[in-house]
Each structure stands twice: as C-alpha cells, then as structure tokens.
C-alpha atoms as a PDB file:
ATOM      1  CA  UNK A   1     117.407  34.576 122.668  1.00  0.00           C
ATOM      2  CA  UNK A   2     115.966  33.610 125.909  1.00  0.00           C
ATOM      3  CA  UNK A   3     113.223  31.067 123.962  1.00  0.00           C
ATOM      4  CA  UNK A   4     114.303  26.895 123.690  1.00  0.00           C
ATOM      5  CA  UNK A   5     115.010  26.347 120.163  1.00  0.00           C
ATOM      6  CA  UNK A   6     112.011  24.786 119.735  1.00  0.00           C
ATOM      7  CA  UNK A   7     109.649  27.787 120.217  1.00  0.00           C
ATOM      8  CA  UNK A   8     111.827  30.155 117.891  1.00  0.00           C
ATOM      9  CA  UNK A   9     111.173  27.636 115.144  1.00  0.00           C
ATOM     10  CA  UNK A  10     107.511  27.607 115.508  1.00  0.00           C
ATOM     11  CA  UNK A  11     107.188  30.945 116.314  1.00  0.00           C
ATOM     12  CA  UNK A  12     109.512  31.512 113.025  1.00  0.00           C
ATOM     13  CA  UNK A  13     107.667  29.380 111.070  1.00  0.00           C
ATOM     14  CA  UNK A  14     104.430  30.531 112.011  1.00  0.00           C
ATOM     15  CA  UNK A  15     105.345  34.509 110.866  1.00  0.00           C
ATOM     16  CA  UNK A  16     106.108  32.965 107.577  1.00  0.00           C
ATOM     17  CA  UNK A  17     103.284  31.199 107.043  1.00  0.00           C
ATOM     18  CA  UNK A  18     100.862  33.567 108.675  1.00  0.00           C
ATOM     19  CA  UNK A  19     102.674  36.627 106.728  1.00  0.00           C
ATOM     20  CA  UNK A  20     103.568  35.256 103.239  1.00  0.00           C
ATOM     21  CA  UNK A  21     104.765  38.531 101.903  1.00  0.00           C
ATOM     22  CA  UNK A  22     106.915  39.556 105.155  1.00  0.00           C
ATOM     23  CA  UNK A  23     110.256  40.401 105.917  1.00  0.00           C
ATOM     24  CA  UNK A  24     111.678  39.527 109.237  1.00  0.00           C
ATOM     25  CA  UNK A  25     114.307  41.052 111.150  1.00  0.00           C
ATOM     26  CA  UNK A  26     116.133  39.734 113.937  1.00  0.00           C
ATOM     27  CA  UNK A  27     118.896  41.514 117.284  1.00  0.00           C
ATOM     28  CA  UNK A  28     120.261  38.126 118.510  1.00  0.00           C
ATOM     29  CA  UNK A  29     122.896  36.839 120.073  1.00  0.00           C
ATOM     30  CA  UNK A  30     125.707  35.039 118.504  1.00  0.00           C
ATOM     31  CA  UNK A  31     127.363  32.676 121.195  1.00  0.00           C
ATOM     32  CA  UNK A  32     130.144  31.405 120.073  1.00  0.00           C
ATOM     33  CA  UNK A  33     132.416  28.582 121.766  1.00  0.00           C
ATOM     34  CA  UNK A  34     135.175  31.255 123.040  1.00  0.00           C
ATOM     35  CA  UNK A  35     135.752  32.417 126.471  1.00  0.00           C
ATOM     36  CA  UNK A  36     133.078  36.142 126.363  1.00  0.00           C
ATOM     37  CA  UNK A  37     130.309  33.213 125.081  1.00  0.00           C
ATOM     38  CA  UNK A  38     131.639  30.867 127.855  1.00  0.00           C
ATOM     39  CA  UNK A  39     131.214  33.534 130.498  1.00  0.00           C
ATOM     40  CA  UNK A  40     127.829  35.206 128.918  1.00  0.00           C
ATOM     41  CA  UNK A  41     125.849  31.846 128.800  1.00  0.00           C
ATOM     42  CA  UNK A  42     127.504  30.989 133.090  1.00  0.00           C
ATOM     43  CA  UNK A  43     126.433  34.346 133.938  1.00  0.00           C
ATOM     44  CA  UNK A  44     122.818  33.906 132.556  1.00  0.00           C
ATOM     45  CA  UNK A  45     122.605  30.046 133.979  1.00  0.00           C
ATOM     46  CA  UNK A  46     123.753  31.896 137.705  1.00  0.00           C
ATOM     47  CA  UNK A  47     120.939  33.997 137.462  1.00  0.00           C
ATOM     48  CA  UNK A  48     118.407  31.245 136.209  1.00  0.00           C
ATOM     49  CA  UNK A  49     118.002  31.952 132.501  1.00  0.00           C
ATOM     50  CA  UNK A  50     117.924  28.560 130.192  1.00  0.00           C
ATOM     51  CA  UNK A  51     121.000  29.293 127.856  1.00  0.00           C
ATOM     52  CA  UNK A  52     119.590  26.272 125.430  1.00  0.00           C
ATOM     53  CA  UNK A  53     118.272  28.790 123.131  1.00  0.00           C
ATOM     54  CA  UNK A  54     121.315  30.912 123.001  1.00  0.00           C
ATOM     55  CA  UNK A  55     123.546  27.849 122.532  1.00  0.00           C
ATOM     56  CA  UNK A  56     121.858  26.678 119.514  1.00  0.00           C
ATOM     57  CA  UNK A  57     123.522  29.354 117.278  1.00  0.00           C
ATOM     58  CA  UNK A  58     127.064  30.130 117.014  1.00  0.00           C
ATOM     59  CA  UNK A  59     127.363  31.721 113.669  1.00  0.00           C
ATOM     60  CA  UNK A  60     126.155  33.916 111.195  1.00  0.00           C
ATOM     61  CA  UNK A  61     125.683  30.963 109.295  1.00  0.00           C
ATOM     62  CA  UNK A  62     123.491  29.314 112.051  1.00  0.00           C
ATOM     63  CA  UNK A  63     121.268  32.442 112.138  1.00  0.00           C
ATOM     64  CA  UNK A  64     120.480  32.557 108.509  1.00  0.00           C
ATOM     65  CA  UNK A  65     119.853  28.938 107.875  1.00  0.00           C
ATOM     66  CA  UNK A  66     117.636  29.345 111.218  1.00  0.00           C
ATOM     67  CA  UNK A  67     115.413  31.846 109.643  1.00  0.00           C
ATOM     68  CA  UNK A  68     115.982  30.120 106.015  1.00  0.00           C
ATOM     69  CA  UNK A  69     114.845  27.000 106.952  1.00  0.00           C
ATOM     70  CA  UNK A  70     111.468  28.677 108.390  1.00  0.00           C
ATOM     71  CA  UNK A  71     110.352  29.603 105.403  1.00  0.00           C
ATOM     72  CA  UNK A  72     111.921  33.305 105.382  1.00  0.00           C
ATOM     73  CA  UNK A  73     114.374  31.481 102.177  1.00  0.00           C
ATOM     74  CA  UNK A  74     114.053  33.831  99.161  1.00  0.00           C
ATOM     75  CA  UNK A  75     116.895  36.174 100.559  1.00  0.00           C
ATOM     76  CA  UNK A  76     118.798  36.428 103.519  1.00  0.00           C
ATOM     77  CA  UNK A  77     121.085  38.179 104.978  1.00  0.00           C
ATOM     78  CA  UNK A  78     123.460  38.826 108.355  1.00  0.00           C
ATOM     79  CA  UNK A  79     125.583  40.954 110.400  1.00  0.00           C
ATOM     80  CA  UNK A  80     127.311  41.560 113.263  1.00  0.00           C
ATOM     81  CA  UNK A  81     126.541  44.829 115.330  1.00  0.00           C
ATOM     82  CA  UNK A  82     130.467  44.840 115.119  1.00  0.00           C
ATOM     83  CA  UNK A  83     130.343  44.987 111.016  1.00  0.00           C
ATOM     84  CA  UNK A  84     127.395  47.505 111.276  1.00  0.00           C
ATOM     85  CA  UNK A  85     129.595  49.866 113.141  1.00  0.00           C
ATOM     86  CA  UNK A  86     132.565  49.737 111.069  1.00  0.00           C
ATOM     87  CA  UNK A  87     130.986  49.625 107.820  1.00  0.00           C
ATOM     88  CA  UNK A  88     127.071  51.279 108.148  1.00  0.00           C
ATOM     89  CA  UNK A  89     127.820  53.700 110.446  1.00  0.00           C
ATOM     90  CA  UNK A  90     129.258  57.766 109.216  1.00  0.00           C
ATOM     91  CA  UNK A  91     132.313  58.576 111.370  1.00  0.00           C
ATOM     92  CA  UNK A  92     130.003  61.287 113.195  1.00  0.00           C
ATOM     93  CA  UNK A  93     127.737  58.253 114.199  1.00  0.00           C
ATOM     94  CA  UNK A  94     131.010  56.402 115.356  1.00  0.00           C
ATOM     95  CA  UNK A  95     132.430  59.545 117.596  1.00  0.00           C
ATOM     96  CA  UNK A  96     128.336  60.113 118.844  1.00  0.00           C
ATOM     97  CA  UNK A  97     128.497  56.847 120.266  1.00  0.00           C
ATOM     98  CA  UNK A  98     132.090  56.598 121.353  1.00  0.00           C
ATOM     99  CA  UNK A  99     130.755  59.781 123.720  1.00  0.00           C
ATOM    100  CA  UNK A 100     127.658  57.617 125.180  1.00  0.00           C
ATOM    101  CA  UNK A 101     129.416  55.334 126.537  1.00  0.00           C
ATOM    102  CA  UNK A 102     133.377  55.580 126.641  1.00  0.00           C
ATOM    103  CA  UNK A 103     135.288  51.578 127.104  1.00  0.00           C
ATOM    104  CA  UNK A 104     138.551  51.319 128.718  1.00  0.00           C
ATOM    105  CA  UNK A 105     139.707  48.995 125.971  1.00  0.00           C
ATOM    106  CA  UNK A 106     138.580  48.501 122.456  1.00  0.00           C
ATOM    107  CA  UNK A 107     139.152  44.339 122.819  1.00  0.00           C
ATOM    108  CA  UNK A 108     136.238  44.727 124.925  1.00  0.00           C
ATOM    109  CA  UNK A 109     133.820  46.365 122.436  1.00  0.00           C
ATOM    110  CA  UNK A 110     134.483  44.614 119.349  1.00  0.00           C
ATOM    111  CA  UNK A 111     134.331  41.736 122.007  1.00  0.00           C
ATOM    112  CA  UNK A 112     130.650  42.730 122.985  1.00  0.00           C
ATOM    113  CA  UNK A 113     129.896  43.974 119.440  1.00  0.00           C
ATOM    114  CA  UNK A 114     131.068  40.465 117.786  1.00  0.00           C
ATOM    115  CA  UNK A 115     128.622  38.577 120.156  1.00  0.00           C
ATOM    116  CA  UNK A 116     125.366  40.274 118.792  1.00  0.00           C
ATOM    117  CA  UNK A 117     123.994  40.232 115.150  1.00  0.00           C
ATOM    118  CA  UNK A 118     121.029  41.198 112.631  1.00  0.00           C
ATOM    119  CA  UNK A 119     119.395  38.983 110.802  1.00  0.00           C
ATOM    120  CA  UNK A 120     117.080  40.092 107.788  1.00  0.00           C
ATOM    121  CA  UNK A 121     114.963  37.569 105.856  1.00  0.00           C
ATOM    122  CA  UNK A 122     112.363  37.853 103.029  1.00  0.00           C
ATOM    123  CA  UNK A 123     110.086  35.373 102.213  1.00  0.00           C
ATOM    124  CA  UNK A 124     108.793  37.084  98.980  1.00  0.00           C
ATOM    125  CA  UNK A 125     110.449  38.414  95.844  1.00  0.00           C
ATOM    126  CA  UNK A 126     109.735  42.028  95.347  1.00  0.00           C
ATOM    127  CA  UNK A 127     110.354  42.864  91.641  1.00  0.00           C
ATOM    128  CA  UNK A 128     113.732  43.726  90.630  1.00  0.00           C
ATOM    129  CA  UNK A 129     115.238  42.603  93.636  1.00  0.00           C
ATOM    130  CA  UNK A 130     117.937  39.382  93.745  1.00  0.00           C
ATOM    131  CA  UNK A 131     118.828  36.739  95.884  1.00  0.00           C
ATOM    132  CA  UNK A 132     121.707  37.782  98.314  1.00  0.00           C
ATOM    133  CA  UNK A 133     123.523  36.509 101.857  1.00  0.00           C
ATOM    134  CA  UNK A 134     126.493  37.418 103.853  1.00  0.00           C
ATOM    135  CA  UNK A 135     127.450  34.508 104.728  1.00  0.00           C
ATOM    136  CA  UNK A 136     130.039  35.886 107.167  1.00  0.00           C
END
C-alpha cells in the first residue's frame, strides 16, 4: 500500500506473467473518501509516507479490476476484513479475538475493519472451477 501506483502494476503484472498458473492474494488498504480515510492518509503524509498509492483505490471494485487488469482476470474475488469477521469467522474465533484486544466502541472496529480488504485472483482455470467476484 505504501508503493506509487505505478510499481504495483508492474510488479502485478510481472507475477502474472512470470507465474502463468498463479494465484495471488492481496491485505490492502481500502481508502475511501470518508473522514477514518481522510485522517489515515494525513497521518501517514505527517510522518512522510507517499499516500499516492493508497489513494488510488477506494473500493472493492478498484482492487479487483487492479489485479484483473494485470492479468490475474480468470476469477476474482474481494473482501473486507470487516465481512471476513462477520461471515468466515466461528463465534469462538469472534469471542478469541474480542479477548486480544478489547475496543471501547464497536463504530471504531467495523471502522478499522471496513478500511482493510483481501483480494484473491487466479490467472488460470483449474478444472471444475467457475468464474466468480464479489463485487462488494
């Protein structure tokens, strides 16, 4: 996330080209045009860090076609760290990590949580399997 646009495509590009039977998977940030993204991207320019990088996606959406449009295209697919923990996780994993670290206010996680995503892209088709994507 900390990369100008510019060197995430190449470096995207050349894992897909380099690796033509590959799967990629992607922890980013999502920073969207809201106040937490405001204040995330002004905390990283006060402490140097070129936010151009981070700025460039603001979606889901922007994520997948990132990776899509790098050659990673047969299927793709997205989350937020927010969706994995309300719909991947058991409700023993949720309580085990509610005891790591406890947050005064929920807002605040599904804040954080909302802000950060998974990508996974395939640029193969592995027999049996179908084109999918979130979308969302």
């Amino acid at each position: 996330m900390y990369l100008p646009p510019t060197a995430v495509t190449n470096l995207l590009k050349t894992l897909s080209t380099s690796f033509p039977k590959s799967r990629i998977v992607i922890y980013d940030a999502i920073v969207k045009d809201d106040i937490f993204g405001n204040v995330m991207c002004k905390n990283l320019e006060n402490a140097g860090v070129n936010t151009e990088g981070l700025r460039a996606v603001s979606s889901l959406k922007d994520q997948e076609n990132r990776v899509r449009d790098c050659g990673f295209n047969f299927s793709v697919r997205s989350c937020t760290m927010l969706q994995v923990y309300d719909n991947l996780l058991s409700g023993e994993q949720r309580r085990k990590a509610n005891r790591i670290e406890m947050l005064d206010e929920m807002e605040e996680w599904n804040l954080i949580m909302g802000h950060y995503c998974f990508v996974v892209g395939d640029n193969f088709e592995e027999e049996g399997s179908t084109c999918s994507s979130s979308g969302d």
